[in-house]
PDB file of N, CA and C in Angstrom:
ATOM      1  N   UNK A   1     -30.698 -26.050  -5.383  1.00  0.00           N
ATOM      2  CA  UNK A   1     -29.576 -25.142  -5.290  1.00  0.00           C
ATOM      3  C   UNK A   1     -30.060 -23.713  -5.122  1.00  0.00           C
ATOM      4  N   UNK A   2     -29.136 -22.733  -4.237  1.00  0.00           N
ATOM      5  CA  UNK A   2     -29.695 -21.410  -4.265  1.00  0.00           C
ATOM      6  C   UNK A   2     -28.852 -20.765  -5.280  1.00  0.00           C
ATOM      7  N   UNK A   3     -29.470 -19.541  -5.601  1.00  0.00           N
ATOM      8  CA  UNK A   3     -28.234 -18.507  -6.287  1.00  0.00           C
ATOM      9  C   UNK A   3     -27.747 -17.764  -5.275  1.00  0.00           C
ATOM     10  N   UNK A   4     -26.600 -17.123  -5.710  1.00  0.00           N
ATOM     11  CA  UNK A   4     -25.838 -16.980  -4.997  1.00  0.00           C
ATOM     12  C   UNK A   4     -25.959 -14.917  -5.335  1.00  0.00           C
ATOM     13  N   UNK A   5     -26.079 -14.596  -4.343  1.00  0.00           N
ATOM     14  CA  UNK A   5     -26.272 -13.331  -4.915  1.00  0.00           C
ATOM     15  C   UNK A   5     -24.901 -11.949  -5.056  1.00  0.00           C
ATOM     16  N   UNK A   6     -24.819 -11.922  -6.529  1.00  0.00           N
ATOM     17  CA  UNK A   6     -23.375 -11.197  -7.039  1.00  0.00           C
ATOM     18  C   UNK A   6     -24.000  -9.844  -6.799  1.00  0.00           C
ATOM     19  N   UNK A   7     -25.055  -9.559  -7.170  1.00  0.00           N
ATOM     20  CA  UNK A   7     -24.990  -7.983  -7.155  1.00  0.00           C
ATOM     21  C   UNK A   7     -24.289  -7.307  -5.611  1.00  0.00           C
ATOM     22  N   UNK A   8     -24.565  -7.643  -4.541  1.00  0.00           N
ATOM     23  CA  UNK A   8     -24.375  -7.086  -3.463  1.00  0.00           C
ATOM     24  C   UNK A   8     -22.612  -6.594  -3.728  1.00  0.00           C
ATOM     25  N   UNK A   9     -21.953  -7.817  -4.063  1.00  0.00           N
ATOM     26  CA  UNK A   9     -20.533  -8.174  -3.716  1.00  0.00           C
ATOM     27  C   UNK A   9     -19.894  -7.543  -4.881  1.00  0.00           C
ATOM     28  N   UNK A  10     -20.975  -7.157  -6.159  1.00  0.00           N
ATOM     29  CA  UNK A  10     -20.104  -6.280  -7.236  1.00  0.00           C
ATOM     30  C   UNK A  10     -20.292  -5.180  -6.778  1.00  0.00           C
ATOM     31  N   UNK A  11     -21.339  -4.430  -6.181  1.00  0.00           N
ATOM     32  CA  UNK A  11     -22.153  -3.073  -5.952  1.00  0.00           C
ATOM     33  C   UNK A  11     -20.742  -2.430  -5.458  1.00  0.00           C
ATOM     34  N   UNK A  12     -19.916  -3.069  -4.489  1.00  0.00           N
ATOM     35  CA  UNK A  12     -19.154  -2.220  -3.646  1.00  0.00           C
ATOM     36  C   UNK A  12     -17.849  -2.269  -4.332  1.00  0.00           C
ATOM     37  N   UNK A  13     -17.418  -1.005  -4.260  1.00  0.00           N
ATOM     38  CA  UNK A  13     -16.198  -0.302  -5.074  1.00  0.00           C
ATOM     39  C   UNK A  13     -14.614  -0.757  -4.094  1.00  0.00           C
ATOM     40  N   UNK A  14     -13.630  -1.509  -4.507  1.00  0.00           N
ATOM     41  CA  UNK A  14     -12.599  -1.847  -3.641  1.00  0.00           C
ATOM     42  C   UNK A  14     -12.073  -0.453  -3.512  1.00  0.00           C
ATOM     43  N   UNK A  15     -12.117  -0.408  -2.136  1.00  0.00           N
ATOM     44  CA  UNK A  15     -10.896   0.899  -1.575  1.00  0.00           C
ATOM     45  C   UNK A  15      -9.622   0.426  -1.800  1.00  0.00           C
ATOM     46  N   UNK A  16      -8.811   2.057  -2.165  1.00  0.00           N
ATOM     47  CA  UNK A  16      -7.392   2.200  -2.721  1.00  0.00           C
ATOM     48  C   UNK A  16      -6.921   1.810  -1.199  1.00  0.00           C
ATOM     49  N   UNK A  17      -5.552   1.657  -1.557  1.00  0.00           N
ATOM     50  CA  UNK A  17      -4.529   1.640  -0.173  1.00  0.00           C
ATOM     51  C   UNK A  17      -4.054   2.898   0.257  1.00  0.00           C
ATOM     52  N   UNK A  18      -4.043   3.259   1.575  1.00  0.00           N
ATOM     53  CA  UNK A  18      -3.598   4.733   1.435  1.00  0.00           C
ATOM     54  C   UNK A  18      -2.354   4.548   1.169  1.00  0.00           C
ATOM     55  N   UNK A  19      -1.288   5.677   1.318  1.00  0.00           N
ATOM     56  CA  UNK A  19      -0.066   5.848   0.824  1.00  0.00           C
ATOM     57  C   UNK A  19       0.855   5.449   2.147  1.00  0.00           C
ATOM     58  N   UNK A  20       0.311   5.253   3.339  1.00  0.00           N
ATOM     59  CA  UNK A  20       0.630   4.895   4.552  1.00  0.00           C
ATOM     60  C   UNK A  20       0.705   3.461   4.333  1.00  0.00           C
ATOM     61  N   UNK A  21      -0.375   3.046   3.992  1.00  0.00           N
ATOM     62  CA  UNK A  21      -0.165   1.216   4.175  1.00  0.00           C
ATOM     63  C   UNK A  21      -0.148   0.729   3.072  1.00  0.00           C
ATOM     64  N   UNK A  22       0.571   1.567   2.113  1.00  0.00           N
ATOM     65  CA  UNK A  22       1.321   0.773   0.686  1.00  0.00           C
ATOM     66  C   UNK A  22       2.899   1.353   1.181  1.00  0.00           C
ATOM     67  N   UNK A  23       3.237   2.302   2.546  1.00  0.00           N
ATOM     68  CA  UNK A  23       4.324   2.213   2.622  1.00  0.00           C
ATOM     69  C   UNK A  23       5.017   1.481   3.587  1.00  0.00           C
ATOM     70  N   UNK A  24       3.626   1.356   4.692  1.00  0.00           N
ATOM     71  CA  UNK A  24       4.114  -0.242   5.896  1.00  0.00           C
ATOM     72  C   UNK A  24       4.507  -1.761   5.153  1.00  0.00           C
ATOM     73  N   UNK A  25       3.582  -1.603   4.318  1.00  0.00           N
ATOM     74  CA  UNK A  25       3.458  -3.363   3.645  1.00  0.00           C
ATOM     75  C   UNK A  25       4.757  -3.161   2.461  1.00  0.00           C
ATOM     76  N   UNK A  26       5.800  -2.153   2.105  1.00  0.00           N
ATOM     77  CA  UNK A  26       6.926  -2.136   1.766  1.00  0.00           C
ATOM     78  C   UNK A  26       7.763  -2.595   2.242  1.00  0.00           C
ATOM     79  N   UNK A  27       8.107  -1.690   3.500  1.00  0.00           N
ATOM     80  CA  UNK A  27       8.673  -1.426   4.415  1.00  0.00           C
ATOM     81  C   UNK A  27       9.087  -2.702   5.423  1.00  0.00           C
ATOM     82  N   UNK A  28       7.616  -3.885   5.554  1.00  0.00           N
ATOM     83  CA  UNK A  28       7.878  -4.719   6.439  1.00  0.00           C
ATOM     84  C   UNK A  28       8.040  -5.806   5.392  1.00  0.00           C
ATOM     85  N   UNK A  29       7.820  -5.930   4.292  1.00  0.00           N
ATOM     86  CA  UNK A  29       7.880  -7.094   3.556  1.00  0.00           C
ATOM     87  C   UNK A  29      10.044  -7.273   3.062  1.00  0.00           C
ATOM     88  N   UNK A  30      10.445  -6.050   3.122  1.00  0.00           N
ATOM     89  CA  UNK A  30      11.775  -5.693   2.671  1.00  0.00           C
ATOM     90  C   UNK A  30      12.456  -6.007   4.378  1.00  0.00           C
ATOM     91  N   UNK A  31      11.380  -5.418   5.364  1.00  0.00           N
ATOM     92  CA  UNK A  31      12.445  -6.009   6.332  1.00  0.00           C
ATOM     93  C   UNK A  31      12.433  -7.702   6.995  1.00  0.00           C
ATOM     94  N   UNK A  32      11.730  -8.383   5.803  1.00  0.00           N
ATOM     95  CA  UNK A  32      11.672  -9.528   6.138  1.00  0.00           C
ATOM     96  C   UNK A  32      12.916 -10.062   5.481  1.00  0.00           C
ATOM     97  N   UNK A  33      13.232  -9.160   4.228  1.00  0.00           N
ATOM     98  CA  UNK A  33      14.266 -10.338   3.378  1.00  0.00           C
ATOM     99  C   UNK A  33      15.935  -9.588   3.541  1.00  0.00           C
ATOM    100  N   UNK A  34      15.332  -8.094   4.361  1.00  0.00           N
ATOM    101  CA  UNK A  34      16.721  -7.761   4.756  1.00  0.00           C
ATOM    102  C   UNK A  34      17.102  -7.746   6.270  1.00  0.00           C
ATOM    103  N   UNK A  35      16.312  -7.838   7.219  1.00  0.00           N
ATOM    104  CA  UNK A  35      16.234  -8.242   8.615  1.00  0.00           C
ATOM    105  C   UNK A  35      16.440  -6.423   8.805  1.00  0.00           C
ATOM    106  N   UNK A  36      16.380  -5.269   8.555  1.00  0.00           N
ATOM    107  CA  UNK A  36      16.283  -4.169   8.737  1.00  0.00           C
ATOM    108  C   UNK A  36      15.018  -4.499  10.048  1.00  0.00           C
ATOM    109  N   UNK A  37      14.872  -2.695  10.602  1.00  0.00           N
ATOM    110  CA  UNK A  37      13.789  -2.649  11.537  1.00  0.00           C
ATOM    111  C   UNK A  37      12.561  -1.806  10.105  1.00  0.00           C
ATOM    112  N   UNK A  38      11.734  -2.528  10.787  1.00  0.00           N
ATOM    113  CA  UNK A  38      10.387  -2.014   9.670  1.00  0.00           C
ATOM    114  C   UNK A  38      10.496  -0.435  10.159  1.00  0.00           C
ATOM    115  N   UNK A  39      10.421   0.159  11.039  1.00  0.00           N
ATOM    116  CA  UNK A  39      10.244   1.565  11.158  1.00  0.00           C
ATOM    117  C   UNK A  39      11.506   2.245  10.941  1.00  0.00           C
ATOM    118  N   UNK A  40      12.497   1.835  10.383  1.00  0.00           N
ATOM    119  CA  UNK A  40      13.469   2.381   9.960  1.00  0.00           C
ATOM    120  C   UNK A  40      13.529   2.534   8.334  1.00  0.00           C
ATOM    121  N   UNK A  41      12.871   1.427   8.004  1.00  0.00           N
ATOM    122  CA  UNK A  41      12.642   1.467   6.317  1.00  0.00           C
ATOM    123  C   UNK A  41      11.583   2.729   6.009  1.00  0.00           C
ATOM    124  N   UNK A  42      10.642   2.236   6.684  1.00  0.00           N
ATOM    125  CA  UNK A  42       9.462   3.046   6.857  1.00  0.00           C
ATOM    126  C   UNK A  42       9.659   4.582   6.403  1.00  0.00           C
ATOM    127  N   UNK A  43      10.378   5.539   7.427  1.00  0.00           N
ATOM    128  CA  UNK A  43      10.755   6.341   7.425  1.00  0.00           C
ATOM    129  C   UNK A  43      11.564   6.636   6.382  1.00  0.00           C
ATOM    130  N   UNK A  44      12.677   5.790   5.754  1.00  0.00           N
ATOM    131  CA  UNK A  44      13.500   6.064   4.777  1.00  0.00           C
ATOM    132  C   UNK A  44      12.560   6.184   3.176  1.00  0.00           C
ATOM    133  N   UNK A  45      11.246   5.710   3.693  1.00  0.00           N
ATOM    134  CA  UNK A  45      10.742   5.609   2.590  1.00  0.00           C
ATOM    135  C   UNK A  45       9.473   6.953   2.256  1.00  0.00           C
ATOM    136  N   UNK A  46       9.245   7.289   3.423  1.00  0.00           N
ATOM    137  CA  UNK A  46       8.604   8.449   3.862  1.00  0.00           C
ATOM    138  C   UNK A  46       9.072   9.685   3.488  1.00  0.00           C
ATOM    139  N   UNK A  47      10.883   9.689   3.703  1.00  0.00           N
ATOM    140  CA  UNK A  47      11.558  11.098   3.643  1.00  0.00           C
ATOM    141  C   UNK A  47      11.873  10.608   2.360  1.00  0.00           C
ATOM    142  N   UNK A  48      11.921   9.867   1.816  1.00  0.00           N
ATOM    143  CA  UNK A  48      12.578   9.386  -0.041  1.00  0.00           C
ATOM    144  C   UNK A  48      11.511  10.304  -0.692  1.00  0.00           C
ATOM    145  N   UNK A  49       9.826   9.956  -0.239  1.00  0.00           N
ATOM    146  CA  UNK A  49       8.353   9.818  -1.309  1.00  0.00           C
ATOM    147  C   UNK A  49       8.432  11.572  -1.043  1.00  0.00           C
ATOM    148  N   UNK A  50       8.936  12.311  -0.179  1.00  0.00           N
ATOM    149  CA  UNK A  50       8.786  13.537  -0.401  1.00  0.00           C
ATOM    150  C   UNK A  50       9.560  14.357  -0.815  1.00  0.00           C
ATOM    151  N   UNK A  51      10.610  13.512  -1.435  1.00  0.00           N
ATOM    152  CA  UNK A  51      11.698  14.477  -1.976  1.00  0.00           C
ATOM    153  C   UNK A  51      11.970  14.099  -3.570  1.00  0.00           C
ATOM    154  N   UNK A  52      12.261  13.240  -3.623  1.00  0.00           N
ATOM    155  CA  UNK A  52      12.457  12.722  -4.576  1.00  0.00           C
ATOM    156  C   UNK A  52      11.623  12.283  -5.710  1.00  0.00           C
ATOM    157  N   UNK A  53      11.245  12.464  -6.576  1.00  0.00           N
ATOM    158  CA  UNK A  53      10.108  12.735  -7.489  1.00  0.00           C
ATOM    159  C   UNK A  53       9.035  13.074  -7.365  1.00  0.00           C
ATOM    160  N   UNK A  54       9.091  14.410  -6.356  1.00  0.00           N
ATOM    161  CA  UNK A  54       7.438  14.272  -5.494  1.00  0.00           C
ATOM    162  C   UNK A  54       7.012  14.873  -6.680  1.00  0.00           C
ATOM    163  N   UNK A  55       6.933  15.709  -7.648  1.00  0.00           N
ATOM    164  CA  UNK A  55       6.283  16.385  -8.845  1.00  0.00           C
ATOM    165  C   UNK A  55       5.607  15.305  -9.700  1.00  0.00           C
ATOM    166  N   UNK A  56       5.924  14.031  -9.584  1.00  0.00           N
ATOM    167  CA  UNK A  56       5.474  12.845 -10.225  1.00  0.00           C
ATOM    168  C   UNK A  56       4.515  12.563  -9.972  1.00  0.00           C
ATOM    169  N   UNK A  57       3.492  12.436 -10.246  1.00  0.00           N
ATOM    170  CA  UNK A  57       1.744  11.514  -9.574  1.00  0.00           C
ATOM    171  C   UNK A  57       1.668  10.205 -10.361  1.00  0.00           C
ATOM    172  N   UNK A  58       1.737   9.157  -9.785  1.00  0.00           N
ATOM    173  CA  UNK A  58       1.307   7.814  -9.573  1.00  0.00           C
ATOM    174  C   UNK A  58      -0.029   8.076 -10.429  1.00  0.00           C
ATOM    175  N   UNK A  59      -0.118   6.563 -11.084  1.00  0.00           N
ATOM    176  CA  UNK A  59      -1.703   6.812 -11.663  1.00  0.00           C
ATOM    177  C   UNK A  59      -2.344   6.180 -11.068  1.00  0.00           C
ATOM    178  N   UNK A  60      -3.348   6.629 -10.899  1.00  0.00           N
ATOM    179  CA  UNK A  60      -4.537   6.160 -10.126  1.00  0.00           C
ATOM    180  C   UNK A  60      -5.420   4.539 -10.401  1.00  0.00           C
TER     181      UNK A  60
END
């Protein structure tokens, strides 16, 4: 049997989602269960994230 080598595959740090494609993968997953157009959510969700609690920061 070989080993299997973990260090490589722990070494690397998972990248965050940007704020763009945590707002596509919203956007299109909602227009699956509401038949909306994804770039219409999109946007509604775009002009929402900058108005509406923008003083708020998400934790990291």
């Amino acid at each position: 049997m070989s080993k299997l080598n973990t260090t490589v595959s722990s070494a690397r740090k998972p990248r965050k989602p940007s704020a763009q494609a945590v707002r596509r993968a919203v956007a299109s997953s909602t227009a699956l269960e509401t038949g909306a157009p994804v770039r219409q959510l999109e946007q509604k969700l775009q002009d929402r994230s900058r108005q509406r609690f923008a003083h708020v920061k998400l934790a990291a």
